[in-house]
N, C-alpha and C. Protein backbone atom coordinates (compact mmCIF):
# COMPACT_ATOMS: atom_id res chain seq x y z
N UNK A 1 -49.71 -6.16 -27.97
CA UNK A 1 -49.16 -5.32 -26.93
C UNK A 1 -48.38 -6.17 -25.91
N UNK A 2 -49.07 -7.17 -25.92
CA UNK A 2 -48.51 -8.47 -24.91
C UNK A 2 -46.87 -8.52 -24.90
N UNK A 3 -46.75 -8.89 -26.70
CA UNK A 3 -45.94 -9.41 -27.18
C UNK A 3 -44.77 -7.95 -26.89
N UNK A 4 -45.17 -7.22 -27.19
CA UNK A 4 -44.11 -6.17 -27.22
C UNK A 4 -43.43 -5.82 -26.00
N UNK A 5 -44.01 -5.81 -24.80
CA UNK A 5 -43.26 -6.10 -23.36
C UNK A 5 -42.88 -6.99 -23.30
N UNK A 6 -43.16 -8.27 -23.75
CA UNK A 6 -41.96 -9.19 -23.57
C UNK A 6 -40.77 -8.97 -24.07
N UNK A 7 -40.87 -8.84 -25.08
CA UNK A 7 -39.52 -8.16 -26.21
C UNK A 7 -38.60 -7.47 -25.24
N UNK A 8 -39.36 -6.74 -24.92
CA UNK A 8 -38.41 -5.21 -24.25
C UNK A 8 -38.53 -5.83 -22.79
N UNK A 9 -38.84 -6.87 -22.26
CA UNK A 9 -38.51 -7.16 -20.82
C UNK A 9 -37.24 -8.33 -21.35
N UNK A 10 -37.37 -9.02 -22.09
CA UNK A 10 -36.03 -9.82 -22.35
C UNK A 10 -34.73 -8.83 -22.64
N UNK A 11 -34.86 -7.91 -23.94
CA UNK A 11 -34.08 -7.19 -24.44
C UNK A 11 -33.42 -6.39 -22.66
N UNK A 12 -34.06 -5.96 -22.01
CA UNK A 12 -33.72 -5.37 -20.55
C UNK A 12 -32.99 -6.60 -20.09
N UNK A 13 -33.20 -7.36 -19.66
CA UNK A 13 -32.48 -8.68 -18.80
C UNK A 13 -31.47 -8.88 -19.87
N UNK A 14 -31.29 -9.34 -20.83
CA UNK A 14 -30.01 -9.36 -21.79
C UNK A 14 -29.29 -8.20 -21.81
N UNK A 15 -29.40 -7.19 -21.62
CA UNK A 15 -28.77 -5.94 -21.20
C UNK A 15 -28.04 -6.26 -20.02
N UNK A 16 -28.59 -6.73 -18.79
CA UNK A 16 -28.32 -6.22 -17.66
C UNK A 16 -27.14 -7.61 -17.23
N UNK A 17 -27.72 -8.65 -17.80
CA UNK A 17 -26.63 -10.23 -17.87
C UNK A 17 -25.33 -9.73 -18.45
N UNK A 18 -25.98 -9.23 -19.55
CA UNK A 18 -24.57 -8.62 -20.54
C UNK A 18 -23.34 -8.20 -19.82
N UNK A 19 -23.96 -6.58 -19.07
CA UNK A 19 -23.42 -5.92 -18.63
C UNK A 19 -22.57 -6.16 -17.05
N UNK A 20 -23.24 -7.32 -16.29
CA UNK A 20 -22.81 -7.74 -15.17
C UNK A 20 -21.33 -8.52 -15.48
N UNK A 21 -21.61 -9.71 -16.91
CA UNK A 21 -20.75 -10.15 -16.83
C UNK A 21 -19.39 -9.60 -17.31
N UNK A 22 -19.50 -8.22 -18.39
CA UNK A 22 -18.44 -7.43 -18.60
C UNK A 22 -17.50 -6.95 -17.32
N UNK A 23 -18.51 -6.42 -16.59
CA UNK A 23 -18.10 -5.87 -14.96
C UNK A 23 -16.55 -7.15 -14.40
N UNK A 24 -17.44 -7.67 -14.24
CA UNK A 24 -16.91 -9.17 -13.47
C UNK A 24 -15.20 -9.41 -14.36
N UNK A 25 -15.10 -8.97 -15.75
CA UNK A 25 -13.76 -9.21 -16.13
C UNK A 25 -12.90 -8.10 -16.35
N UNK A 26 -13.45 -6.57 -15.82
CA UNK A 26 -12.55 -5.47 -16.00
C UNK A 26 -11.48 -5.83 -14.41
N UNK A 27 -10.32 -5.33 -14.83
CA UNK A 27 -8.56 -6.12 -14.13
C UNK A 27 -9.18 -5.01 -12.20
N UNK A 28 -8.24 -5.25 -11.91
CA UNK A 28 -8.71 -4.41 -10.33
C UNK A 28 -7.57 -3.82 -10.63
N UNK A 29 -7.81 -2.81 -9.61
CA UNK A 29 -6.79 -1.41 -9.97
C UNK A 29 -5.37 -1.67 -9.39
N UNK A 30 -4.42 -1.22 -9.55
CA UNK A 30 -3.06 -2.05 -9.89
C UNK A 30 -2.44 -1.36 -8.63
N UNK A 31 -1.45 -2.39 -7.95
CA UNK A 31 -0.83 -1.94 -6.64
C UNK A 31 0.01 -0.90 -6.99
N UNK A 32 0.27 0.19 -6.19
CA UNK A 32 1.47 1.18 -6.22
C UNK A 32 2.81 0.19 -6.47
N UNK A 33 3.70 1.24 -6.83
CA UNK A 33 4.79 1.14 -7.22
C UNK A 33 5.60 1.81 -5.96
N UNK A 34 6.63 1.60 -5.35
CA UNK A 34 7.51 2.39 -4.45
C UNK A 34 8.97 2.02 -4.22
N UNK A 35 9.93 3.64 -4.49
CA UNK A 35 11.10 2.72 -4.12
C UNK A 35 11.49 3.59 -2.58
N UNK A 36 12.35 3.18 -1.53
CA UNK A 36 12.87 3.41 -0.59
C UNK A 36 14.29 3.95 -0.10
N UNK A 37 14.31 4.52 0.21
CA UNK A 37 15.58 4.71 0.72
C UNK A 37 15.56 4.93 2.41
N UNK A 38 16.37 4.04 3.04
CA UNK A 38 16.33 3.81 4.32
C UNK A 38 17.86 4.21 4.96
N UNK A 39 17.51 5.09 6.64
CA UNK A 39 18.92 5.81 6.87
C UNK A 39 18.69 5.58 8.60
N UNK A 40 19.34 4.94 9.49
CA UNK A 40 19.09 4.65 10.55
C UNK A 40 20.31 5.30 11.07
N UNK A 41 19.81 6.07 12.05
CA UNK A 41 20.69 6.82 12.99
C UNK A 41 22.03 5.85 13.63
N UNK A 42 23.05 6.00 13.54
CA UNK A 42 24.20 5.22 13.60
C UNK A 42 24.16 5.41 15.42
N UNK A 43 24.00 6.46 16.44
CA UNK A 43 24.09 6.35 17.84
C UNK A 43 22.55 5.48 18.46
N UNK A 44 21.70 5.64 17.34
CA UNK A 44 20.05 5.45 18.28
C UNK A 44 19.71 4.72 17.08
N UNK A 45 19.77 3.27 17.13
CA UNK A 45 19.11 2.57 16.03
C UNK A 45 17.80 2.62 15.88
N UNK A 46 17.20 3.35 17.42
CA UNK A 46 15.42 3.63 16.76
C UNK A 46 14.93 4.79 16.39
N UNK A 47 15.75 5.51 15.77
CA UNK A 47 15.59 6.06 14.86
C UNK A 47 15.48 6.35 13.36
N UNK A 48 14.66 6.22 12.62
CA UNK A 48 15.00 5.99 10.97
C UNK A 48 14.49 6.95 10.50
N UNK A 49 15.15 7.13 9.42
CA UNK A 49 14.61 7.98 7.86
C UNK A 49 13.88 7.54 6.85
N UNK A 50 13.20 7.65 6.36
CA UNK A 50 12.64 6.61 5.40
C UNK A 50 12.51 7.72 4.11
N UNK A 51 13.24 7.32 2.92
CA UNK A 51 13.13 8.74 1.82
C UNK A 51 12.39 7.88 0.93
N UNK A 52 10.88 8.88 0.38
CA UNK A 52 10.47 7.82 -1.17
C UNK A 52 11.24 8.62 -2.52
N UNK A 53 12.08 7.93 -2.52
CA UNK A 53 12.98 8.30 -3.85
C UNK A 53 12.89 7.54 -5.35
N UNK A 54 11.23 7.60 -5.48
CA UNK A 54 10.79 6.88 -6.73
C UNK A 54 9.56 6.11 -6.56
N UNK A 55 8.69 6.47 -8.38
CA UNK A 55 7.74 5.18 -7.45
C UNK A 55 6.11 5.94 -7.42
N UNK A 56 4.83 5.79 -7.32
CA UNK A 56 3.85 6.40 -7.23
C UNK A 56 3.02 6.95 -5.94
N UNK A 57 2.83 8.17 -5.78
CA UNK A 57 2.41 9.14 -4.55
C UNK A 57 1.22 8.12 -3.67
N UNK A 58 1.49 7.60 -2.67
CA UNK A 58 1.22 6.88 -1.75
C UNK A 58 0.33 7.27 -0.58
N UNK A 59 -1.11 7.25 -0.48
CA UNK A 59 -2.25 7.60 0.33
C UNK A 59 -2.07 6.70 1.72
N UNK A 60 -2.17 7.85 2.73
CA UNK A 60 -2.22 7.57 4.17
C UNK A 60 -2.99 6.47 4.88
N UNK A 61 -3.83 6.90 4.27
CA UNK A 61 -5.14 5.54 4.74
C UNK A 61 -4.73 4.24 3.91
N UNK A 62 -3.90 3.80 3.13
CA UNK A 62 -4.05 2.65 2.22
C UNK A 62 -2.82 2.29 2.89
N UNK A 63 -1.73 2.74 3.25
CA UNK A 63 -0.07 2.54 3.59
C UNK A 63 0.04 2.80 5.47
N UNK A 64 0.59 1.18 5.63
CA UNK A 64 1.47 1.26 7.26
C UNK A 64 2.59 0.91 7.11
N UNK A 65 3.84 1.40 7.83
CA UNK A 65 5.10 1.19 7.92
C UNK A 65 5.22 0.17 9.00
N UNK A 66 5.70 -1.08 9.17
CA UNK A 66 6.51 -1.92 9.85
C UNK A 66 7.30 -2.16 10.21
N UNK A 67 8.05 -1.87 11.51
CA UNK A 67 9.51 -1.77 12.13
C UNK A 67 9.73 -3.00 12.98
N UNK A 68 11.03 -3.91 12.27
CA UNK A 68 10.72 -5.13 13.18
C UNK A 68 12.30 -5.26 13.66
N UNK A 69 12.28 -5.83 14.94
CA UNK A 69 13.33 -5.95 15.39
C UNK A 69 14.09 -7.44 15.32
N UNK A 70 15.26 -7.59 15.94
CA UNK A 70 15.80 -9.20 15.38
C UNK A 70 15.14 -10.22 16.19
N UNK A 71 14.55 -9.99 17.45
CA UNK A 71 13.41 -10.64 18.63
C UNK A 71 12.10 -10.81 17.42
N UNK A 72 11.89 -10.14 16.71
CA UNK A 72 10.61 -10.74 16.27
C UNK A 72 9.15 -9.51 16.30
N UNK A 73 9.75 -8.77 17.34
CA UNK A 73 9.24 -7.53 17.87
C UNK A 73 8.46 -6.62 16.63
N UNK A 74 7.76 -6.10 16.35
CA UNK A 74 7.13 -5.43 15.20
C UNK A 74 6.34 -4.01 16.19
N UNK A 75 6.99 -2.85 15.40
CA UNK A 75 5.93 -1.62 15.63
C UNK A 75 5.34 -0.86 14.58
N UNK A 76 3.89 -1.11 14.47
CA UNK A 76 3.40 -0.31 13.34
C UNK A 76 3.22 1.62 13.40
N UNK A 77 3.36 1.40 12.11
CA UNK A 77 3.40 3.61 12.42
C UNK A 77 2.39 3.99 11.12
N UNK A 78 1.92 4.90 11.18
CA UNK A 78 0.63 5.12 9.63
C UNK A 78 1.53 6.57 9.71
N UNK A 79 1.65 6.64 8.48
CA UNK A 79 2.31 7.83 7.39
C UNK A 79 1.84 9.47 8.38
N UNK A 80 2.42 10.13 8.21
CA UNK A 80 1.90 11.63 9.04
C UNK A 80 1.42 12.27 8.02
N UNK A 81 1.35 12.37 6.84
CA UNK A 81 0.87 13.73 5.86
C UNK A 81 -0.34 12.65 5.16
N UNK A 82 -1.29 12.96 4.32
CA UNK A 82 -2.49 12.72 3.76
C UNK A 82 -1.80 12.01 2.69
N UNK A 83 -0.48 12.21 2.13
CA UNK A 83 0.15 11.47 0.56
C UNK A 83 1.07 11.49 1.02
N UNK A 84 2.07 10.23 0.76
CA UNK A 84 3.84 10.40 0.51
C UNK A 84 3.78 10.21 -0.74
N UNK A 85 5.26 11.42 -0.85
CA UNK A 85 5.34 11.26 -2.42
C UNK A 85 6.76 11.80 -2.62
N UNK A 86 7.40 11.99 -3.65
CA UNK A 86 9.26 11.94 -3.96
C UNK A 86 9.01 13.35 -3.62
N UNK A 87 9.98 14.01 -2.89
CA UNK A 87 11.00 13.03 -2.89
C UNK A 87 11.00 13.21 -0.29
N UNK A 88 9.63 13.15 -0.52
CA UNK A 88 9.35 13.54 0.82
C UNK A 88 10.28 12.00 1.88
N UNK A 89 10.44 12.69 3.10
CA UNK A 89 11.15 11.70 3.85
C UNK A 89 10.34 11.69 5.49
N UNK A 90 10.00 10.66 5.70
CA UNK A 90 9.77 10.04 7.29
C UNK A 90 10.31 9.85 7.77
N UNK A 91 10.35 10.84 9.24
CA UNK A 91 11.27 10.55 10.00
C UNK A 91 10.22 9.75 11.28
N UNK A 92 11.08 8.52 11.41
CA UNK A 92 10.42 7.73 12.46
C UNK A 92 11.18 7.51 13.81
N UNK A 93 10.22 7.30 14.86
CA UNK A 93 11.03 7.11 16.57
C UNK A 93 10.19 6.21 16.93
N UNK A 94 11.19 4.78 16.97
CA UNK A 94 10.45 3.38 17.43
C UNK A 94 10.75 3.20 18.49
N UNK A 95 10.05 2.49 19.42
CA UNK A 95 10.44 2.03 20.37
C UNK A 95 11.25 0.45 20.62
N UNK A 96 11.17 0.29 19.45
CA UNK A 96 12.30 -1.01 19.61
C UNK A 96 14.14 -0.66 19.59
N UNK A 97 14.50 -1.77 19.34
CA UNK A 97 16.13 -1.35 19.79
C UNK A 97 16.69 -2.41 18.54
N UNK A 98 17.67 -2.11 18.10
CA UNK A 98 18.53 -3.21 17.22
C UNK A 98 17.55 -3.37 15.93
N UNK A 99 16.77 -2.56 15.30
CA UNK A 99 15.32 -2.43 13.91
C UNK A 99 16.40 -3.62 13.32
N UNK A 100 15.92 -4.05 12.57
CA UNK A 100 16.63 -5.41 11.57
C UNK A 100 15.96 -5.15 10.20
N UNK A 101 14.40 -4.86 10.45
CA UNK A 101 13.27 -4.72 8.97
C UNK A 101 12.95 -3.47 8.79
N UNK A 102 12.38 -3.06 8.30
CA UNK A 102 11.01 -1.88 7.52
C UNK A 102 11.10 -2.52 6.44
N UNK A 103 9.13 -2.48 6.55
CA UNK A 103 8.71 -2.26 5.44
C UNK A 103 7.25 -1.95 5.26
N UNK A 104 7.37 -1.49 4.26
CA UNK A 104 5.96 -0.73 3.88
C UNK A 104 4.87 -1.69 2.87
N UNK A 105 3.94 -1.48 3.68
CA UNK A 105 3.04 -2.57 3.53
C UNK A 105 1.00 -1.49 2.88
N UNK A 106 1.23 -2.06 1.48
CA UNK A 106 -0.54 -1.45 1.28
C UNK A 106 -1.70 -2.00 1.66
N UNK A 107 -2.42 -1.97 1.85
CA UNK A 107 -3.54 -3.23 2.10
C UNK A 107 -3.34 -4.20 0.89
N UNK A 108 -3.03 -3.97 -0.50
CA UNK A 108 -3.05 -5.78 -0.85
C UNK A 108 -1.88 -6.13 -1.10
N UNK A 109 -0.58 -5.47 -1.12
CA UNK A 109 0.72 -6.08 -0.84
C UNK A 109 1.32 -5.39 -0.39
N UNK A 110 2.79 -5.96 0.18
CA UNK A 110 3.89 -5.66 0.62
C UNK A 110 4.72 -4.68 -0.19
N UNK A 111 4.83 -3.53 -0.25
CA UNK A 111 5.28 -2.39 -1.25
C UNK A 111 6.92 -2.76 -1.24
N UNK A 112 7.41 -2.38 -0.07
CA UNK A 112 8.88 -2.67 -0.31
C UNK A 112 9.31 -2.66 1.37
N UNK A 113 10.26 -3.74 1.54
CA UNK A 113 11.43 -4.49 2.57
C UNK A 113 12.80 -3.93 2.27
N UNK A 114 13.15 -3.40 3.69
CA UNK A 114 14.38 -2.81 3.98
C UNK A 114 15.30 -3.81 4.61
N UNK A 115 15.89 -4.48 4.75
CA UNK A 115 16.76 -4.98 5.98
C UNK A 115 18.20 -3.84 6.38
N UNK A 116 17.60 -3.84 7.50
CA UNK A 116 18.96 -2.75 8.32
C UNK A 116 20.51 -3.81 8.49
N UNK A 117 21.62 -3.09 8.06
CA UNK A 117 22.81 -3.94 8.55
C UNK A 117 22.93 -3.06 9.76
N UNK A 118 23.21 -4.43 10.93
CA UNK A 118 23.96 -3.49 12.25
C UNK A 118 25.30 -3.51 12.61
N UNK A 119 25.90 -4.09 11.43
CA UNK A 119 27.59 -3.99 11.24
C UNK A 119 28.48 -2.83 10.89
């Protein structure tokens, strides 16, 4: 009887080693995809459009937008609806002047960089 719980207490721990180390090599779940289209008000440069015109539906809580100016200046903004997704558009009102950047940033990368021309 001895013998037979050992069996089945090893056979359990070789299970559970097994299974930890499978864990440990499944990939982590893969960054969104996004493409942009960016439209800055030609009288009020702090104003922008931001269109997602391609690319995978993008959760509020995971995505901040970054508005940086040519000073160095940065204003963050978090998405207004629960998902962006195609072919929806953000309309943003920064308080900086002369925007130079956007870009949209997930928690583990940088989704996509706009540079504004002010020519």
């Amino acid at each position: 009887m001895i013998g037979e719980m050992l069996k089945l207490s090893i056979a359990v721990m070789l299970v559970a080693v097994f299974s930890m180390s499978v864990y440990g090599l499944l990939p982590d779940e893969r960054v969104p995809y996004v493409e942009i289209e960016l439209v800055v008000n030609e009288t009020n440069s702090s104003i922008i459009d931001i269109t997602h015109v391609g690319g995978d539906p993008l959760k509020a809580s995971e995505v901040k937008i970054v508005v940086s100016n040519e000073t160095g200046y940065q204003d963050e903004h978090l998405l207004p609806d629960q998902v962006w997704r195609f072919p929806q558009t953000i309309h943003l009102t920064t308080n900086l002047m002369n925007v130079s950047e956007v870009s949209v940033i997930h928690q583990r990368a940088v989704l996509a960089i706009a540079e504004v021309d002010q020519t």
